[in-house]
C-alpha atoms as a PDB file:
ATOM      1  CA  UNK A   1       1.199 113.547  40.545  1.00  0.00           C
ATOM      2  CA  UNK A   2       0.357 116.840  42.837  1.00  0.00           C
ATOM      3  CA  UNK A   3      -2.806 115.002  43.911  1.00  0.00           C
ATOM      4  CA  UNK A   4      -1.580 111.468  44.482  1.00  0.00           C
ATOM      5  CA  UNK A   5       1.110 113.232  47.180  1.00  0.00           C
ATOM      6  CA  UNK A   6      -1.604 115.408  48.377  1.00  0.00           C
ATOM      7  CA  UNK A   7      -3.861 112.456  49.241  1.00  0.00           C
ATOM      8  CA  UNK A   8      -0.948 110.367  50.423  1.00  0.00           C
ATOM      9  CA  UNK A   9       0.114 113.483  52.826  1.00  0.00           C
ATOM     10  CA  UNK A  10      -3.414 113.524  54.226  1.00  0.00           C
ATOM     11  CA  UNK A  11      -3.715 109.382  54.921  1.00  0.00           C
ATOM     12  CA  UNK A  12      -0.032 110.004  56.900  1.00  0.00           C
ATOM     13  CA  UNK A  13      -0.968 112.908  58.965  1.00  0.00           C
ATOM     14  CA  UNK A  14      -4.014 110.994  59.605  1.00  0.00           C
ATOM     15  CA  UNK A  15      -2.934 108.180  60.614  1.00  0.00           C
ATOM     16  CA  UNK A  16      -1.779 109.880  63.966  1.00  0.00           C
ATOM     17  CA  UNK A  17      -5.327 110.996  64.747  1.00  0.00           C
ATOM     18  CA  UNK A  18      -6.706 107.487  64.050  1.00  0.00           C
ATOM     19  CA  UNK A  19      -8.159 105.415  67.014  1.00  0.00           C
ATOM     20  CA  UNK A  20      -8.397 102.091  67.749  1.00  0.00           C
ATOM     21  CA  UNK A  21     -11.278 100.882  69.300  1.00  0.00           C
ATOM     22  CA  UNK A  22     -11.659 101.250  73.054  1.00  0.00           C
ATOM     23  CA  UNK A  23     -10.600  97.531  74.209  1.00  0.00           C
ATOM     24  CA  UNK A  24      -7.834  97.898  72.069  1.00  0.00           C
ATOM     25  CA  UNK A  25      -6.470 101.318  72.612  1.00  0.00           C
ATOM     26  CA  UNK A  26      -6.748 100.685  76.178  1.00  0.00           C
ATOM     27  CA  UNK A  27      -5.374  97.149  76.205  1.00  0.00           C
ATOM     28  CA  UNK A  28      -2.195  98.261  74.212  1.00  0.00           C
ATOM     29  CA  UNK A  29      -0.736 100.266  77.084  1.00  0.00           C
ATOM     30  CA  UNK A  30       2.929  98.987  77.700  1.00  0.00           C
ATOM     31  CA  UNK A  31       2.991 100.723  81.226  1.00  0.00           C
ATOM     32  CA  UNK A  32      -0.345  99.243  82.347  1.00  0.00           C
ATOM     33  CA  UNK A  33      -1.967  96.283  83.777  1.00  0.00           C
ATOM     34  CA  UNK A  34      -3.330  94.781  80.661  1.00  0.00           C
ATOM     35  CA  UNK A  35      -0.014  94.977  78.573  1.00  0.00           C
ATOM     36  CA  UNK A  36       0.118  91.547  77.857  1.00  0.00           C
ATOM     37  CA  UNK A  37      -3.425  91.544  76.635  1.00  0.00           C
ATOM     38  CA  UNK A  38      -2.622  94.089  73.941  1.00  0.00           C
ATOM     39  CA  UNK A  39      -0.229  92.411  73.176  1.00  0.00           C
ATOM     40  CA  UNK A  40      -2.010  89.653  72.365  1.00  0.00           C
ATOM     41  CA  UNK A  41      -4.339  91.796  70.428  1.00  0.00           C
ATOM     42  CA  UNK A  42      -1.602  92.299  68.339  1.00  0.00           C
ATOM     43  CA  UNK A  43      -0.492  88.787  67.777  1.00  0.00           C
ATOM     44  CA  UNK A  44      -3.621  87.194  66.847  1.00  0.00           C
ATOM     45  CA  UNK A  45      -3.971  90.022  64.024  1.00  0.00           C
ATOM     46  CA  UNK A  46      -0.130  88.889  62.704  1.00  0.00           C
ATOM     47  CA  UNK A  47      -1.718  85.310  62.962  1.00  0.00           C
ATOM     48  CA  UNK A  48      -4.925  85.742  61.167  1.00  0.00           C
ATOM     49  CA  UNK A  49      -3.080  88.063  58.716  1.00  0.00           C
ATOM     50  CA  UNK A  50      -0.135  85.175  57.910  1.00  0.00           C
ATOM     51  CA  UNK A  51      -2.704  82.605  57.272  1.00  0.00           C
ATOM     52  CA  UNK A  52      -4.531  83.847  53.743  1.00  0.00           C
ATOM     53  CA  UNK A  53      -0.390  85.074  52.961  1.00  0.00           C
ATOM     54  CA  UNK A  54       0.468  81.417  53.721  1.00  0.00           C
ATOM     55  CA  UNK A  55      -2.180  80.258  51.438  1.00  0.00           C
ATOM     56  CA  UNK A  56      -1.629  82.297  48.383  1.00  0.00           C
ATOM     57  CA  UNK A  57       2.461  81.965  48.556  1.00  0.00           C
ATOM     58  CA  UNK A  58       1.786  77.786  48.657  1.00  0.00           C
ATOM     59  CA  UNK A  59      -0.544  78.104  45.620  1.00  0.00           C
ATOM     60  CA  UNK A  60       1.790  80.325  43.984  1.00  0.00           C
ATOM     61  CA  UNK A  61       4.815  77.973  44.282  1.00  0.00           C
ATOM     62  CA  UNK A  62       2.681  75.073  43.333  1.00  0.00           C
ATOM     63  CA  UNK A  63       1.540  76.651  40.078  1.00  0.00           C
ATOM     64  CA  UNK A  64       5.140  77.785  39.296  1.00  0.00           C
ATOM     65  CA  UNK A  65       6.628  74.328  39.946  1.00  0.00           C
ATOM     66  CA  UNK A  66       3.949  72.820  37.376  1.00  0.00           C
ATOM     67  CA  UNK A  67       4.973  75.292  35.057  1.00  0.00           C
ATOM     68  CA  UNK A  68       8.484  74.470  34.938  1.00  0.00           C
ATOM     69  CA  UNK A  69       7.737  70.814  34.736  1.00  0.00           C
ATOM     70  CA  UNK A  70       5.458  70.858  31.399  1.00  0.00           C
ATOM     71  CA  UNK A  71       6.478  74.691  30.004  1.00  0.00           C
ATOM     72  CA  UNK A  72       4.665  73.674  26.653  1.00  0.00           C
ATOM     73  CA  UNK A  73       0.895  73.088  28.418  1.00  0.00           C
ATOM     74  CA  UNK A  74       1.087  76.879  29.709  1.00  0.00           C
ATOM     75  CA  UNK A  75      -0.401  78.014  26.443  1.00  0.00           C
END
């Protein structure tokens, strides 16, 4: 358990040093000129992200559904 919160301590205080890469870090300024376009940056990653989500949760409910329906083929 000492080493699990050891390596989890390290990934946090990590995580501030971590950098983006260039376009992005210097796109995601909210002062600056290019705001909006890290902000798109940011949007198409929640978009590509949603889309395997969306796929899995839809599968998911579709298997449960059948389930329900004929609970003595599950076997």
């Amino acid at each position: 358990m000492k080493k699990l919160f050891m390596v989890l301590l390290v990934v946090l205080a990590a995580g501030s040093q971590a950098m983006a890469c260039p376009a992005c870090k210097d796109s995601f300024t909210k002062h600056g000129s290019n705001a909006s376009v890290g902000d798109a940056y940011s949007l198409s990653v929640i978009v590509m992200l949603s889309v395997p989500i969306t796929i899995l949760t839809v599968g998911i409910v579709i298997i449960a559904r059948r389930l329900r329906q004929h609970p003595n083929s599950a076997a």
